[in-house]
Protein backbone atom coordinates (compact mmCIF):
# COMPACT_ATOMS: atom_id res chain seq x y z
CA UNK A 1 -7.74 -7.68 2.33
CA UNK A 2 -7.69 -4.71 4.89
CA UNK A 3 -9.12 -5.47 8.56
CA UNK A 4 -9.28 -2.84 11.46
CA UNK A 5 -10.31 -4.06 14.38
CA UNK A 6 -11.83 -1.06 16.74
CA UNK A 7 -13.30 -1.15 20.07
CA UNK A 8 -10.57 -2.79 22.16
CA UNK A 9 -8.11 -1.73 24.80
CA UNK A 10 -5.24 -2.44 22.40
CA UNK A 11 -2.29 -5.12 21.72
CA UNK A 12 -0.29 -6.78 23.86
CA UNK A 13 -3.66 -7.87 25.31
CA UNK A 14 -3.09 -6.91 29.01
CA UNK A 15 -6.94 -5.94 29.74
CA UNK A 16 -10.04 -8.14 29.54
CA UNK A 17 -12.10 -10.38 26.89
CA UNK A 18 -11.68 -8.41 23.84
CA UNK A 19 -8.28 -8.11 24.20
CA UNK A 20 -7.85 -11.45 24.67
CA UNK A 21 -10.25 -12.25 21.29
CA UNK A 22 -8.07 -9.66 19.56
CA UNK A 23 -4.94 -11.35 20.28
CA UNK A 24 -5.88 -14.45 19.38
CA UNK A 25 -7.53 -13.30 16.33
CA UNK A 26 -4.56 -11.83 15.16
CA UNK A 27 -1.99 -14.13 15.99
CA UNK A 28 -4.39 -16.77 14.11
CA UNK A 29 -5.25 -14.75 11.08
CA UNK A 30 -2.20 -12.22 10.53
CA UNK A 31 -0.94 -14.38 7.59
CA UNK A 32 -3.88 -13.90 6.15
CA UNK A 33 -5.16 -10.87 6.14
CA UNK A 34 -3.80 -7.16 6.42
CA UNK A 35 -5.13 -6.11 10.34
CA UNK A 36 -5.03 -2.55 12.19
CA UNK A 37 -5.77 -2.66 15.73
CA UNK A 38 -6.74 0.46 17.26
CA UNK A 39 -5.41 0.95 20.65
CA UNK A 40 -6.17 3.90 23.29
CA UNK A 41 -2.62 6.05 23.44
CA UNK A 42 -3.47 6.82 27.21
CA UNK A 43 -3.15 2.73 27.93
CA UNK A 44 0.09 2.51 26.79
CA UNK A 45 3.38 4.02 27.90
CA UNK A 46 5.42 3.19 24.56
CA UNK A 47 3.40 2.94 21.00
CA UNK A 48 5.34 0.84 18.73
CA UNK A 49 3.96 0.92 14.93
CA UNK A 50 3.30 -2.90 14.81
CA UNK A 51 2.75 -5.87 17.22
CA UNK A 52 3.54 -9.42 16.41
CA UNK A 53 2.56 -8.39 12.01
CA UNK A 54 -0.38 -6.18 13.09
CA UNK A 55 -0.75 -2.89 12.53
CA UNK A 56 -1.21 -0.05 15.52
CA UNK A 57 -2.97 3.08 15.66
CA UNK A 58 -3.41 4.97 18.28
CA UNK A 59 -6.03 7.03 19.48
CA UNK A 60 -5.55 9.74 22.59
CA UNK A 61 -8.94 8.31 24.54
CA UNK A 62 -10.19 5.73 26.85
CA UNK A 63 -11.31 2.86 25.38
CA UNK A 64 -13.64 2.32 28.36
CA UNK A 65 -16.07 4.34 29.83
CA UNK A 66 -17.98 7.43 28.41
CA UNK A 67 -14.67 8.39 26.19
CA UNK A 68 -15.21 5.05 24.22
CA UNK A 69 -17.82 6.67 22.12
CA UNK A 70 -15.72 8.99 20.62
CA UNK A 71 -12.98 6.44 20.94
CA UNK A 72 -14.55 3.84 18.40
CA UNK A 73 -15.95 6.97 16.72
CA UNK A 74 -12.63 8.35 15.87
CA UNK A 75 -11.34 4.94 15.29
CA UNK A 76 -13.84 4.09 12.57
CA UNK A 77 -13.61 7.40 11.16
CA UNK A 78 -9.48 6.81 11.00
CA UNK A 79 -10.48 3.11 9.38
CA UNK A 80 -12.69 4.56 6.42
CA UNK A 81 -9.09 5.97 5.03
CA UNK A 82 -8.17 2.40 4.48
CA UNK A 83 -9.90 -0.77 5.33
CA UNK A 84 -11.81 -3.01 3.48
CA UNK A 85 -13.72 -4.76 6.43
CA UNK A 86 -14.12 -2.54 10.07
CA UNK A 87 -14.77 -5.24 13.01
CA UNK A 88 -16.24 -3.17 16.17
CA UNK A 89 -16.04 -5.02 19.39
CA UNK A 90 -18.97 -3.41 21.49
CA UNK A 91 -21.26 -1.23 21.11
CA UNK A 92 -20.44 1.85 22.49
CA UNK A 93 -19.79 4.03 19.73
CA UNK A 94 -22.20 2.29 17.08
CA UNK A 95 -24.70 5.49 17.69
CA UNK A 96 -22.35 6.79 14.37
CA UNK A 97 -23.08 4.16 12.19
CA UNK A 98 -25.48 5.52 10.16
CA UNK A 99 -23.25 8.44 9.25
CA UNK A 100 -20.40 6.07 8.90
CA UNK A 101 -22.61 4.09 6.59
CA UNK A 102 -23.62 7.74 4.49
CA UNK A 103 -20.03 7.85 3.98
CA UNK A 104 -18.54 4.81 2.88
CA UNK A 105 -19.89 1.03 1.56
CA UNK A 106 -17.06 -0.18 3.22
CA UNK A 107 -18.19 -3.41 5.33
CA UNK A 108 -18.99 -3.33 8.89
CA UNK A 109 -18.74 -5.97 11.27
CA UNK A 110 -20.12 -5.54 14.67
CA UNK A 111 -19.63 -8.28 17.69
CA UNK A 112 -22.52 -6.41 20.19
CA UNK A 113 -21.39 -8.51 23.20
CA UNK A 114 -24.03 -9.13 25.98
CA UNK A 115 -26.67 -7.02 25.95
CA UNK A 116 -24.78 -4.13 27.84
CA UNK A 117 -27.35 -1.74 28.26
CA UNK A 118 -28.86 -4.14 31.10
CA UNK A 119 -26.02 -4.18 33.85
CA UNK A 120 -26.52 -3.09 37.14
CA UNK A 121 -24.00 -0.31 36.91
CA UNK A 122 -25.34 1.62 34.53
CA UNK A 123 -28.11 4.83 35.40
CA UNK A 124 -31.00 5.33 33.57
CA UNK A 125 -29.69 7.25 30.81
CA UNK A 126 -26.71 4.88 30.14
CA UNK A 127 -28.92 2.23 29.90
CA UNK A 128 -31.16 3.82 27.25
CA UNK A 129 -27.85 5.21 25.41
CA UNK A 130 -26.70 1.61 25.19
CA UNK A 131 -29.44 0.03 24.05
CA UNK A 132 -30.34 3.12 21.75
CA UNK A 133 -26.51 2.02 20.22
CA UNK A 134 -27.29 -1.84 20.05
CA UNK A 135 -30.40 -1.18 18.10
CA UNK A 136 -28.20 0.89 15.66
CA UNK A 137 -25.53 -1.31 15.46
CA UNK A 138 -28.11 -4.27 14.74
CA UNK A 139 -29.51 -2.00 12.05
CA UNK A 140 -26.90 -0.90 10.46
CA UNK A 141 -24.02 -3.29 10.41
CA UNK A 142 -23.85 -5.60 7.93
CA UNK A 143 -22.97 -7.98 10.00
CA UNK A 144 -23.89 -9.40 13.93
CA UNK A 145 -22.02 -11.21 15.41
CA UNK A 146 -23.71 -12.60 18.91
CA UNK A 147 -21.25 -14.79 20.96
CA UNK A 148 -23.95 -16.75 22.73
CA UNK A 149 -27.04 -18.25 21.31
CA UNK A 150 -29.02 -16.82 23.75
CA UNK A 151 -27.89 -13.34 22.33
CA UNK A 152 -28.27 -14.75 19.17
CA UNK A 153 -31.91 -15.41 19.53
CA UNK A 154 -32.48 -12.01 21.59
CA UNK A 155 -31.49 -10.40 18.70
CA UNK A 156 -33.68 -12.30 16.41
CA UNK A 157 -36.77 -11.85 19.04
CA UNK A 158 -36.11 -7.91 19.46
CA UNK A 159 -34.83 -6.58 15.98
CA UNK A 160 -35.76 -9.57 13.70
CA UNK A 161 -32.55 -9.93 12.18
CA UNK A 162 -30.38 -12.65 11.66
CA UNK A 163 -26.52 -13.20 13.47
CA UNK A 164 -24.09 -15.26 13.34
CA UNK A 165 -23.20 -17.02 16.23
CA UNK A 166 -19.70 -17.23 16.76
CA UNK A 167 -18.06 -17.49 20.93
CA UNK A 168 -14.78 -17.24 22.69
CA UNK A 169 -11.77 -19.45 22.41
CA UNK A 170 -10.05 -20.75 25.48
CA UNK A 171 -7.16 -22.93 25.01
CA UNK A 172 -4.52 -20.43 25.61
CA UNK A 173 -5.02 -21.31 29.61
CA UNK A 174 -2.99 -23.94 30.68
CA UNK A 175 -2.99 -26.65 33.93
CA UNK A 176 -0.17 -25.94 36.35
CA UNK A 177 0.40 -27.62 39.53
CA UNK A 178 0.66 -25.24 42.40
CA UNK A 179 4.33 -24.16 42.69
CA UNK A 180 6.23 -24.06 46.33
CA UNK A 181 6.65 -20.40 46.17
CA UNK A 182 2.63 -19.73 45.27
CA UNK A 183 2.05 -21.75 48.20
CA UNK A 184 3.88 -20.17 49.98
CA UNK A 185 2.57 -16.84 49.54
CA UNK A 186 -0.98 -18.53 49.62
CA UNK A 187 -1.08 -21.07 52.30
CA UNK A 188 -4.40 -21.91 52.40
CA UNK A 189 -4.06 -23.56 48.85
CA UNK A 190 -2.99 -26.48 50.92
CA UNK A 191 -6.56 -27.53 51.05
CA UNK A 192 -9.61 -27.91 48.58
CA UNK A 193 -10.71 -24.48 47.57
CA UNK A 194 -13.66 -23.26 45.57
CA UNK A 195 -12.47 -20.67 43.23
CA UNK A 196 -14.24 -17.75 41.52
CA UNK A 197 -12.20 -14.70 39.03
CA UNK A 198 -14.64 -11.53 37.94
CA UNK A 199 -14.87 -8.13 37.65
CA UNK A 200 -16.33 -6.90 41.45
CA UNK A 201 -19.74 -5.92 40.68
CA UNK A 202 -23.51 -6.50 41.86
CA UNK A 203 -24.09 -8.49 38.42
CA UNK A 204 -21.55 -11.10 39.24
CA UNK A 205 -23.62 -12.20 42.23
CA UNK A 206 -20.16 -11.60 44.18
CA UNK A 207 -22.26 -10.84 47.57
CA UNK A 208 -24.57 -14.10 47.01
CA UNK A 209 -21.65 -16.68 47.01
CA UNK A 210 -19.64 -15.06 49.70
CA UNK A 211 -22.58 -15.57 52.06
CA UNK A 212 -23.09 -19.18 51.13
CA UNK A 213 -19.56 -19.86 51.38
CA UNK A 214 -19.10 -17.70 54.71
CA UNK A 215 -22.47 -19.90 56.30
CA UNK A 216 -20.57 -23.08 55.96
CA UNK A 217 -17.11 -24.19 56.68
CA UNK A 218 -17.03 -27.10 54.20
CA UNK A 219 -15.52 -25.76 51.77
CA UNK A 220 -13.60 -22.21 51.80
CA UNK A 221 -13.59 -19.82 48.89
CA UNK A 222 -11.24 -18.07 46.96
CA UNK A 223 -12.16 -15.06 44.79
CA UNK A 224 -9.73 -12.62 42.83
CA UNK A 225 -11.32 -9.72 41.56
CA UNK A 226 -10.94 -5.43 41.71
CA UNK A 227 -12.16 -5.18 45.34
CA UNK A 228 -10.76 -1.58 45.20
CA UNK A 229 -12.23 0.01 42.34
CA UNK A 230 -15.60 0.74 43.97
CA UNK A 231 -16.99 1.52 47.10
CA UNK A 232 -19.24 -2.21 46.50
CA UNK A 233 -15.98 -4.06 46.29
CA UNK A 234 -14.31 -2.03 49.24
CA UNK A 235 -17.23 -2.75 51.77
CA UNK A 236 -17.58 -6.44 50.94
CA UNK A 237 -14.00 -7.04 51.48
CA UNK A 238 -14.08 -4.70 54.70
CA UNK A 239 -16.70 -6.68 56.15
CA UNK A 240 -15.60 -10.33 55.53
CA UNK A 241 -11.91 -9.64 56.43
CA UNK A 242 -12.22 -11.94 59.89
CA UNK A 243 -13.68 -14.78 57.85
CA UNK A 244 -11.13 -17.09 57.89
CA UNK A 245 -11.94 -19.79 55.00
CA UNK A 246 -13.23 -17.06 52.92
CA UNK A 247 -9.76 -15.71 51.06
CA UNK A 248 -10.85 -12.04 48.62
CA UNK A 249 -7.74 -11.90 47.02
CA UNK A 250 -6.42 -8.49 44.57
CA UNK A 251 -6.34 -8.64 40.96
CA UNK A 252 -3.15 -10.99 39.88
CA UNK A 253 -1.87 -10.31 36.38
CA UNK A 254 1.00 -12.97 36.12
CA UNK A 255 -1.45 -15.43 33.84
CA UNK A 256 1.22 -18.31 35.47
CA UNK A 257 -0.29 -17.71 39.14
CA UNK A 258 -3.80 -17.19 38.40
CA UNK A 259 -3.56 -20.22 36.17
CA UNK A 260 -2.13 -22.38 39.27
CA UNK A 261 -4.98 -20.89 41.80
CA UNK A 262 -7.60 -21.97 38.90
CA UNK A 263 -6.40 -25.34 38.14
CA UNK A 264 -6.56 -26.51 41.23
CA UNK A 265 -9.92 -25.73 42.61
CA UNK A 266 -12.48 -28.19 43.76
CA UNK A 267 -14.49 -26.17 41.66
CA UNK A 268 -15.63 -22.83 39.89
CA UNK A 269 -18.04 -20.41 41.29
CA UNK A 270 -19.86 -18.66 37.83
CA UNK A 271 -22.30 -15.60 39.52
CA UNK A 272 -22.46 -13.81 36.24
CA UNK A 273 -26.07 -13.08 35.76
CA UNK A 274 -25.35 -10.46 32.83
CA UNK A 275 -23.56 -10.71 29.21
CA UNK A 276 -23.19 -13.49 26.73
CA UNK A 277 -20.41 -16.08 26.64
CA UNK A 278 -18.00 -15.20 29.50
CA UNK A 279 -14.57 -15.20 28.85
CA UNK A 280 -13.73 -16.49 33.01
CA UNK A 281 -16.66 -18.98 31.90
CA UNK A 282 -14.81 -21.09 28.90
CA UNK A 283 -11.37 -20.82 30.53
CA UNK A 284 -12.81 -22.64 33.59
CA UNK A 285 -14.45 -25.60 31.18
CA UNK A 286 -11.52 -25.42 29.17
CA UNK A 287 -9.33 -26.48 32.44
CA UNK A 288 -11.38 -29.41 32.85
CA UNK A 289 -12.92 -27.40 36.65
CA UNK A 290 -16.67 -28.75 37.71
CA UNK A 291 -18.36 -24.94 37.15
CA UNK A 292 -21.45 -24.10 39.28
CA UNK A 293 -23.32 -21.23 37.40
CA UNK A 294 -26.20 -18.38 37.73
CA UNK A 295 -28.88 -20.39 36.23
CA UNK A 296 -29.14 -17.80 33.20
CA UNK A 297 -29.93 -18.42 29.83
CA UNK A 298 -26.35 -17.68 28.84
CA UNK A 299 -24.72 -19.51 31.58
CA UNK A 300 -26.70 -22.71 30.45
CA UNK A 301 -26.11 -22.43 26.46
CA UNK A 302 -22.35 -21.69 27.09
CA UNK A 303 -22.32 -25.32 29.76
CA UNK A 304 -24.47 -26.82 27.64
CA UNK A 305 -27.14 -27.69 30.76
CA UNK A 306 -24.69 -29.73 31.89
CA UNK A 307 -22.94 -28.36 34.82
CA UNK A 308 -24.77 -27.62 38.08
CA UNK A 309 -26.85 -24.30 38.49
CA UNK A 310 -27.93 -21.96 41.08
CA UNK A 311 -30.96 -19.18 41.03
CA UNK A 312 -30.33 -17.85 44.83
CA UNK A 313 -28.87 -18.47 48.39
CA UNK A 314 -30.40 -21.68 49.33
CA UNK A 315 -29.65 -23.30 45.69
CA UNK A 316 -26.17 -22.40 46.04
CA UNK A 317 -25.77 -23.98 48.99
CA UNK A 318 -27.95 -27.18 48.80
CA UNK A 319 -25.36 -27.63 45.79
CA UNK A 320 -22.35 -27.23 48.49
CA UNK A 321 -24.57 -29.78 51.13
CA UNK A 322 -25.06 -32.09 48.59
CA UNK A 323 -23.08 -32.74 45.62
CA UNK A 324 -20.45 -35.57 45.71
CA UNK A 325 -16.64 -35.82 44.63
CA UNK A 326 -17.66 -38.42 41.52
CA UNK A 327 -20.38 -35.83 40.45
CA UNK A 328 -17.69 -33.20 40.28
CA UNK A 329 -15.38 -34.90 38.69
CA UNK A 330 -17.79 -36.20 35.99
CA UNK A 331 -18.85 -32.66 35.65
CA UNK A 332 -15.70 -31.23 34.94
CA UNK A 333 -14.80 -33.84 32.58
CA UNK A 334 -18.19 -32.83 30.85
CA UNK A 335 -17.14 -29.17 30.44
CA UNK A 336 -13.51 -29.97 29.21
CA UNK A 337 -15.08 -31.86 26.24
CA UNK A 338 -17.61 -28.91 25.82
CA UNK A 339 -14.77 -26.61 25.94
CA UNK A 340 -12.56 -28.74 22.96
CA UNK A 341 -15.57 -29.17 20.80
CA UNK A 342 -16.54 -25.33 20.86
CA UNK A 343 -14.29 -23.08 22.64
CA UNK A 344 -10.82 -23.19 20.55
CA UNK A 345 -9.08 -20.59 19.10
CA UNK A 346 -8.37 -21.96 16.14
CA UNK A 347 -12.47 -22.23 15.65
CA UNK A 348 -13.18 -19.17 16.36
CA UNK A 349 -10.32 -17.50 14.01
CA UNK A 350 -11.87 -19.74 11.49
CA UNK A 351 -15.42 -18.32 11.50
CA UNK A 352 -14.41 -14.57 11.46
CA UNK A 353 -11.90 -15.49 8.49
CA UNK A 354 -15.10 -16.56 6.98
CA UNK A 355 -17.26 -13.90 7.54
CA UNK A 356 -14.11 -11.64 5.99
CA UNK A 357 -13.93 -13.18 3.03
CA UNK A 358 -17.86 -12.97 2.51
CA UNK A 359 -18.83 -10.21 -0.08
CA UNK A 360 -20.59 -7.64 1.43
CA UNK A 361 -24.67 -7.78 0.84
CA UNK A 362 -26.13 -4.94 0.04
CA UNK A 363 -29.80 -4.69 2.10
């Protein structure tokens, strides 16, 4: 059986969560089935035929951004020639479906993330283009996948459709004990830390839990994240430069580093207030790291209820006042067993394989 996979960055995964999911997919599932990835040409300065067994095709777009409507458009277009299942990862370019659907019976898989169309970032019209595209996608895909049952029942609620639920894997992180030389580039590791990895943005309640952490001097904070890519990121960083136990680091890509900074946190800072299942979100659990989360529906299906939530300022840090070394400990115990029970590769590979191997239903 043919699979293209459409939607993502591309393979090696060096981007963000569906990268990730598509590398694990296909690492897990290669033997099995016949997989294209599409990958955006512009991402990559070489663009070998195949990666690791898969299949590569590339396509002269962004894969983010406005130019990942015709991206996935082209993509699925490309796919038609030769796939028996297409698996779109978003829902950018899912306006074409019905067209795509005129054309061909072949079967269409669509994972619609976390309701995009409601992020901060987006204007008015991006937001109505987005969830103009989700509806369609719902509609017209034979499959939904929703990767947290709070999506899953939003989609029920709104459309009144069915999905299958189906999340993120995490065990590809690993514990690491801070090395001499990362300590030596980041001193203040030394100490206990609290620890937070995200995209810079409003959403991610980035502003919220530097103020808590800058009001106190319990316990610093250490975030990595894109401070430079907007002018949001640039002024927070700007203005909490003299802060001295609050440490805004720049993106780091070795997986090794950021790996040693996470493990070894006192605990994880979770301000996403947008999305489904967060990628950051299961690595953290899967580490074993007590997570304090945006009270959200999504933060709380993907924990369980069981790690410690905050809706504002003063929650945050009555949490920081408060909570005790034993409670932390417990709760990150808590979340590793959450994270082995749910949140494993091997899982996850297992449930699309099904879905795959599903004949198509004809509605």
């Amino acid at each position: 059986m043919k699979i293209a996979i459409i939607g993502t960055v591309g393979l090696p995964a060096k981007y963000g969560g569906w990268e990730t999911l598509t590398e694990h997919l296909t690492d897990n599932l290669c033997d099995k089935f016949d997989i294209t990835v599409y990958c955006s040409g512009k991402k990559y300065a070489e663009h070998p035929p195949t990666y690791k067994g898969v299949q590569l095709k590339y396509v002269n777009l962004d894969a983010n951004g406005v130019q990942s409507i015709p991206y996935d458009i082209v993509s699925m277009l490309s796919a038609l020639r030769f796939a028996d299942v297409l698996v779109i990862l978003g829902v950018s370019g899912c306006i074409f479906l019905p067209v795509i659907k005129l054309l061909s019976k072949k079967k269409i898989i669509v994972n619609i993330d976390g309701m995009e169309w409601r992020r901060a970032k987006w204007g008015r019209f991006a937001k109505w283009f987005l969830k103009l595209s989700e509806a369609t996608a719902v509609r017209f895909a034979d499959v939904t996948i929703a990767d947290n049952k709070a999506i899953q029942q939003y989609v029920s609620a709104q459309y009144g459709r069915p999905s299958e639920l189906i999340a993120y894997g995490a065990d590809h992180v690993t514990q690491q004990p801070i090395s001499g030389e990362v300590l030596q580039r980041f001193p203040f590791l030394r100490h206990d830390y609290a620890f937070k990895v995200c995209r810079i943005e409003p959403e991610n309640n980035v502003q919220l839990i530097i103020d808590v952490f800058a009001s106190q001097t319990r316990m610093p904070l250490v975030i990595v994240g894109n401070w430079a890519n907007s002018a949001y990121g640039q002024e927070l960083k700007q203005k909490y430069a003299q802060v001295a136990h609050v440490h805004l680091l720049d993106p780091i890509y070795d997986q090794s580093i950021l790996n040693q900074l996470r493990s070894n946190c006192r605990m994880y800072v979770h301000g996403h207030s947008a999305g489904g299942t967060n990628p950051s979100l299961v690595e953290a659990m899967y580490l074993g790291l007590p997570i304090l989360a945006f009270g959200v529906s999504y933060n709380r299906e993907t924990t369980q209820n069981q790690a410690r939530y905050f809706d504002d300022e003063a929650g945050l840090l009555a949490i920081l006042n408060t909570v005790q070394p034993d409670e932390l400990q417990a709760i990150g115990r808590t979340m590793k067993r959450i994270a082995e029970e749910n949140y494993t590769w091997s899982t996850i590979s297992a449930k699309y394989a099904a879905l795959f191997d599903t004949p198509r239903q004809v509605r």
